[in-house]
PDB file of N, CA and C in Angstrom:
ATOM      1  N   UNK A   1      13.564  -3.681 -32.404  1.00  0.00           N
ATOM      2  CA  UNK A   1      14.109  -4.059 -31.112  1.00  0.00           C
ATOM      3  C   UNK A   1      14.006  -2.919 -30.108  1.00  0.00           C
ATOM      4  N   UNK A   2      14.062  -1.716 -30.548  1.00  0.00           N
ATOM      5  CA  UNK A   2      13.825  -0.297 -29.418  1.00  0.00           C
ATOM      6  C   UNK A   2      12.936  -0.617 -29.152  1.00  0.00           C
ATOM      7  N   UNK A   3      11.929  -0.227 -30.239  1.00  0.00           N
ATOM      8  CA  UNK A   3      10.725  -0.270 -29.773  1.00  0.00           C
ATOM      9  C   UNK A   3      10.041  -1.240 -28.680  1.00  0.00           C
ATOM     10  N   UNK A   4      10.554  -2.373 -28.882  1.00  0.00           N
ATOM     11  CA  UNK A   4      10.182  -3.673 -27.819  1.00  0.00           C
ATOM     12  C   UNK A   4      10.645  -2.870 -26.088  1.00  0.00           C
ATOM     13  N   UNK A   5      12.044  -2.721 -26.531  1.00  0.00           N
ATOM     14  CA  UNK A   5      12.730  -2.148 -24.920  1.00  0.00           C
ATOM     15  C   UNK A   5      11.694  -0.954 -24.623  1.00  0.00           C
ATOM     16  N   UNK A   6      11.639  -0.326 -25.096  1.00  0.00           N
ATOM     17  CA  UNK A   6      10.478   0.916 -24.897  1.00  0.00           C
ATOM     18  C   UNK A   6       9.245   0.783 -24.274  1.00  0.00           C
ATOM     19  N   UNK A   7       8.471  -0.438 -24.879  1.00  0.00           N
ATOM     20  CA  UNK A   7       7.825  -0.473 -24.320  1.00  0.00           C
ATOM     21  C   UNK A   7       7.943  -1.230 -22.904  1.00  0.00           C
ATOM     22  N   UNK A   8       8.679  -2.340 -22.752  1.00  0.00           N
ATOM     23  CA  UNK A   8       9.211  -2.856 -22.091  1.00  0.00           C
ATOM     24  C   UNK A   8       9.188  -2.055 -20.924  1.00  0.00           C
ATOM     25  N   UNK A   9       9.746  -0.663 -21.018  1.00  0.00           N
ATOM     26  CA  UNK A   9      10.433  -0.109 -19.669  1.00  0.00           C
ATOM     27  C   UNK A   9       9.234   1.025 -19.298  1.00  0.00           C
ATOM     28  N   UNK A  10       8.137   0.847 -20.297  1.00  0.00           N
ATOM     29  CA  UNK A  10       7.257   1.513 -20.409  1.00  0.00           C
ATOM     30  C   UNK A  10       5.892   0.542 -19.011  1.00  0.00           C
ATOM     31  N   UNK A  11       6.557  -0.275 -19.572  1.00  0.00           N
ATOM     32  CA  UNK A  11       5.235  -1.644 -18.228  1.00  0.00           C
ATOM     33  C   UNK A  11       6.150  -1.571 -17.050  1.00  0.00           C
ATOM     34  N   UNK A  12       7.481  -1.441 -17.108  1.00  0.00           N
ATOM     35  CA  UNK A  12       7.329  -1.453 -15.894  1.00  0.00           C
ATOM     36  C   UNK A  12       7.690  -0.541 -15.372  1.00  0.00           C
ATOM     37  N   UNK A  13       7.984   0.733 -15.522  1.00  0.00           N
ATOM     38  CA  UNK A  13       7.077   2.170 -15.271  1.00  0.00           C
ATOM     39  C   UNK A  13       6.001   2.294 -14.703  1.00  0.00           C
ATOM     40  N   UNK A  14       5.396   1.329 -15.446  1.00  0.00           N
ATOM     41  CA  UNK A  14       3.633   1.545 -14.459  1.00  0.00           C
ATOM     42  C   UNK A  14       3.627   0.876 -13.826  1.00  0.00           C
ATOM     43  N   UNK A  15       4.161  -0.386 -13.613  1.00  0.00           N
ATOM     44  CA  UNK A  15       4.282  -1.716 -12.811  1.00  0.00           C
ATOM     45  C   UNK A  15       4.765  -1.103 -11.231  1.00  0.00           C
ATOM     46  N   UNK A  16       5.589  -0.018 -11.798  1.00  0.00           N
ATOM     47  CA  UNK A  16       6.736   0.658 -10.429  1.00  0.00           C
ATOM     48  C   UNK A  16       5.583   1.144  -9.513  1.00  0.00           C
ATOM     49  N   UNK A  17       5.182   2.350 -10.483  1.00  0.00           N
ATOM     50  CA  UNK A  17       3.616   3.205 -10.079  1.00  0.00           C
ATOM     51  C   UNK A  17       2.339   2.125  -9.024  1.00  0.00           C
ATOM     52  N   UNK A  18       2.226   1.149  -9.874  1.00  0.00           N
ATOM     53  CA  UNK A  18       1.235   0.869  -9.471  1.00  0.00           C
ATOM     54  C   UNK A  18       1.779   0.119  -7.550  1.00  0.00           C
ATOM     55  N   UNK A  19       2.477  -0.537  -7.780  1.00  0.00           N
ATOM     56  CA  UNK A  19       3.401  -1.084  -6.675  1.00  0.00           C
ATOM     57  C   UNK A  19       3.153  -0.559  -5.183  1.00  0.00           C
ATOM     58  N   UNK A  20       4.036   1.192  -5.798  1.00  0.00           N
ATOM     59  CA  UNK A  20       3.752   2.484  -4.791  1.00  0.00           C
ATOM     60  C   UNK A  20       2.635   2.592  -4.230  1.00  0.00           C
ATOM     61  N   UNK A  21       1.934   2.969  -5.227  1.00  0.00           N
ATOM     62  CA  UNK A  21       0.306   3.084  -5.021  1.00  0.00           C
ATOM     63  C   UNK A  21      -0.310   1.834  -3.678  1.00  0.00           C
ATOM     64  N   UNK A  22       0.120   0.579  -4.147  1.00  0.00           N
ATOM     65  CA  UNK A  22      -0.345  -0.752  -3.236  1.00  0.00           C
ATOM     66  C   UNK A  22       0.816  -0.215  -1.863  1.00  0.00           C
ATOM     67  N   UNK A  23       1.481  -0.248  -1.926  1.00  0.00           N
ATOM     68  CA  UNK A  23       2.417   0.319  -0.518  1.00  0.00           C
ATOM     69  C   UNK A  23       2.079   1.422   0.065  1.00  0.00           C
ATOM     70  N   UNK A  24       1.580   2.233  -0.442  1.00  0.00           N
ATOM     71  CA  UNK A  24       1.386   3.255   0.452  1.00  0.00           C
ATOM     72  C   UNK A  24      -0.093   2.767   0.773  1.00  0.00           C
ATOM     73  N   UNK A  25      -0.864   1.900   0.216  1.00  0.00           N
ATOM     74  CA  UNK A  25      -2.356   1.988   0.623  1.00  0.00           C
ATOM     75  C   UNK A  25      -2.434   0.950   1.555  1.00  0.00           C
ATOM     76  N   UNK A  26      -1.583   0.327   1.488  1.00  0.00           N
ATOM     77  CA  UNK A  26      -1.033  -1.035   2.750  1.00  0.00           C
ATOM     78  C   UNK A  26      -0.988  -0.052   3.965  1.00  0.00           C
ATOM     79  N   UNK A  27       0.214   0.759   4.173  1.00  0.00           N
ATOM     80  CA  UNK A  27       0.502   1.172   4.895  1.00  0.00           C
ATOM     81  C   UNK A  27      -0.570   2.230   5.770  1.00  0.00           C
ATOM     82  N   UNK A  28      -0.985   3.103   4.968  1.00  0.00           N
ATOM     83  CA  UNK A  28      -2.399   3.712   5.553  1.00  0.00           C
ATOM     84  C   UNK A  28      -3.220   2.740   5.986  1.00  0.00           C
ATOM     85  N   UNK A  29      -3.449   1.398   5.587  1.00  0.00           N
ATOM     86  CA  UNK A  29      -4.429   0.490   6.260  1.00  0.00           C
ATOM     87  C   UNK A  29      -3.821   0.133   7.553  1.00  0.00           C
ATOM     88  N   UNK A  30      -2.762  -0.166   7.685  1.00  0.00           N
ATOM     89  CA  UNK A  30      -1.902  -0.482   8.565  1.00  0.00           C
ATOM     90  C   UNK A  30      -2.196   0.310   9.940  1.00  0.00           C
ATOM     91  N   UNK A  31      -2.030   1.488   9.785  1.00  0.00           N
ATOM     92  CA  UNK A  31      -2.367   2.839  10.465  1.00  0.00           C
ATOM     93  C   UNK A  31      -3.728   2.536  10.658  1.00  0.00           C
ATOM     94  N   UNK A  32      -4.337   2.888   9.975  1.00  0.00           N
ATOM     95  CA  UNK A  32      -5.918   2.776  10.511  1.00  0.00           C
ATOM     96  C   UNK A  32      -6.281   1.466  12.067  1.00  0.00           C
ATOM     97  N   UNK A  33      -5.528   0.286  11.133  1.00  0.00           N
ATOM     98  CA  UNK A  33      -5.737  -0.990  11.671  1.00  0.00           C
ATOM     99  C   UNK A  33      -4.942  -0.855  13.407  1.00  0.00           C
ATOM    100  N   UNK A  34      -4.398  -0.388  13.427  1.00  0.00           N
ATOM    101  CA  UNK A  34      -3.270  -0.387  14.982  1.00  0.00           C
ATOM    102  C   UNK A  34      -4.168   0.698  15.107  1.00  0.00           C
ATOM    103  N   UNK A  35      -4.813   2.209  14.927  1.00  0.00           N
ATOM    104  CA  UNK A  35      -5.695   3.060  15.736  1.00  0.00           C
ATOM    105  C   UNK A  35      -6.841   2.189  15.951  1.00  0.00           C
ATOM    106  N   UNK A  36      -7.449   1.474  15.251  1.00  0.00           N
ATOM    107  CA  UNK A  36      -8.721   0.871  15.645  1.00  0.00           C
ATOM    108  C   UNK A  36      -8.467  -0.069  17.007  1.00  0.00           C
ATOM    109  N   UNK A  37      -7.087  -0.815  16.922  1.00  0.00           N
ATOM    110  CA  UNK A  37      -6.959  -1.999  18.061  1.00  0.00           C
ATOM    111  C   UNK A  37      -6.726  -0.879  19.028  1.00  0.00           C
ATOM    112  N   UNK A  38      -5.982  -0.020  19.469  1.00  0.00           N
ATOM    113  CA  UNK A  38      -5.543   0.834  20.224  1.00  0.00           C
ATOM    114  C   UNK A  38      -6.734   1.408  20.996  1.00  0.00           C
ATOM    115  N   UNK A  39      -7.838   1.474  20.051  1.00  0.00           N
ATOM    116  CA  UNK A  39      -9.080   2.182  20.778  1.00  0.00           C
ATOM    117  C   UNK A  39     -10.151   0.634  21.375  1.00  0.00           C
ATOM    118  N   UNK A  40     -10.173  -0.347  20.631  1.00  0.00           N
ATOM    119  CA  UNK A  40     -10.358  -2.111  21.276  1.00  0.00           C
ATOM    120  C   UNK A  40     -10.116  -1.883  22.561  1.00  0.00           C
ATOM    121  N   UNK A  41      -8.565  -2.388  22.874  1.00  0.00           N
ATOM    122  CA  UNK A  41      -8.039  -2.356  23.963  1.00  0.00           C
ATOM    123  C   UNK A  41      -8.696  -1.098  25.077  1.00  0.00           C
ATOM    124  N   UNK A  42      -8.756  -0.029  24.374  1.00  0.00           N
ATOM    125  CA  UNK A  42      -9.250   0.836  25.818  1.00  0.00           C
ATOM    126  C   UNK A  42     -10.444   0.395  25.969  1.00  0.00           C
ATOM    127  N   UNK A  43     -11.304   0.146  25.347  1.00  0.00           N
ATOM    128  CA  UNK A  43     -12.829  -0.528  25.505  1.00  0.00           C
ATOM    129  C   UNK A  43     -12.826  -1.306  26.201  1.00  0.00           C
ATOM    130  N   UNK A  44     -12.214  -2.511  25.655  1.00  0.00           N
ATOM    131  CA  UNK A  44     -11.726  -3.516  26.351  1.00  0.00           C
ATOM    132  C   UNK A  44     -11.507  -3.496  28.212  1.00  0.00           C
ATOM    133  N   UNK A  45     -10.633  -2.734  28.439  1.00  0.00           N
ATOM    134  CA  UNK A  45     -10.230  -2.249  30.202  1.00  0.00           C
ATOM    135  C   UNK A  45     -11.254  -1.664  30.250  1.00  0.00           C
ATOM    136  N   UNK A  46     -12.549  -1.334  29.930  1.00  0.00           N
ATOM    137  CA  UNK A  46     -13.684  -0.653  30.745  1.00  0.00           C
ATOM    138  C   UNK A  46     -14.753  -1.943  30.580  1.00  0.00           C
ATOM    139  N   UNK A  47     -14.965  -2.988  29.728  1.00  0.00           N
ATOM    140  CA  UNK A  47     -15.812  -3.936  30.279  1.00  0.00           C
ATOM    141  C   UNK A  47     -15.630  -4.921  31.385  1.00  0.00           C
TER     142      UNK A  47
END
């Protein structure tokens, strides 16, 4: 029965990890995505 919980808390340990990983790489896209429109828009007012 440990062993089960063990591993158990062992998946989602990485489950946590991996999560982070997707949130922070959201968020840097995010960023990228609003500098790219930000520079659109000025393009944009010069055509």
């Amino acid at each position: 029965m440990e062993k089960k919980l063990d591993l158990i808390l062992e998946t989602l340990q990485s489950h946590e990890n991996l999560l982070h990983q997707l949130i922070k790489s959201v968020a840097a896209t995010n960023v990228k995505v609003n500098e790219i429109d930000k520079k659109l828009e000025k393009n944009k007012a010069l055509w």
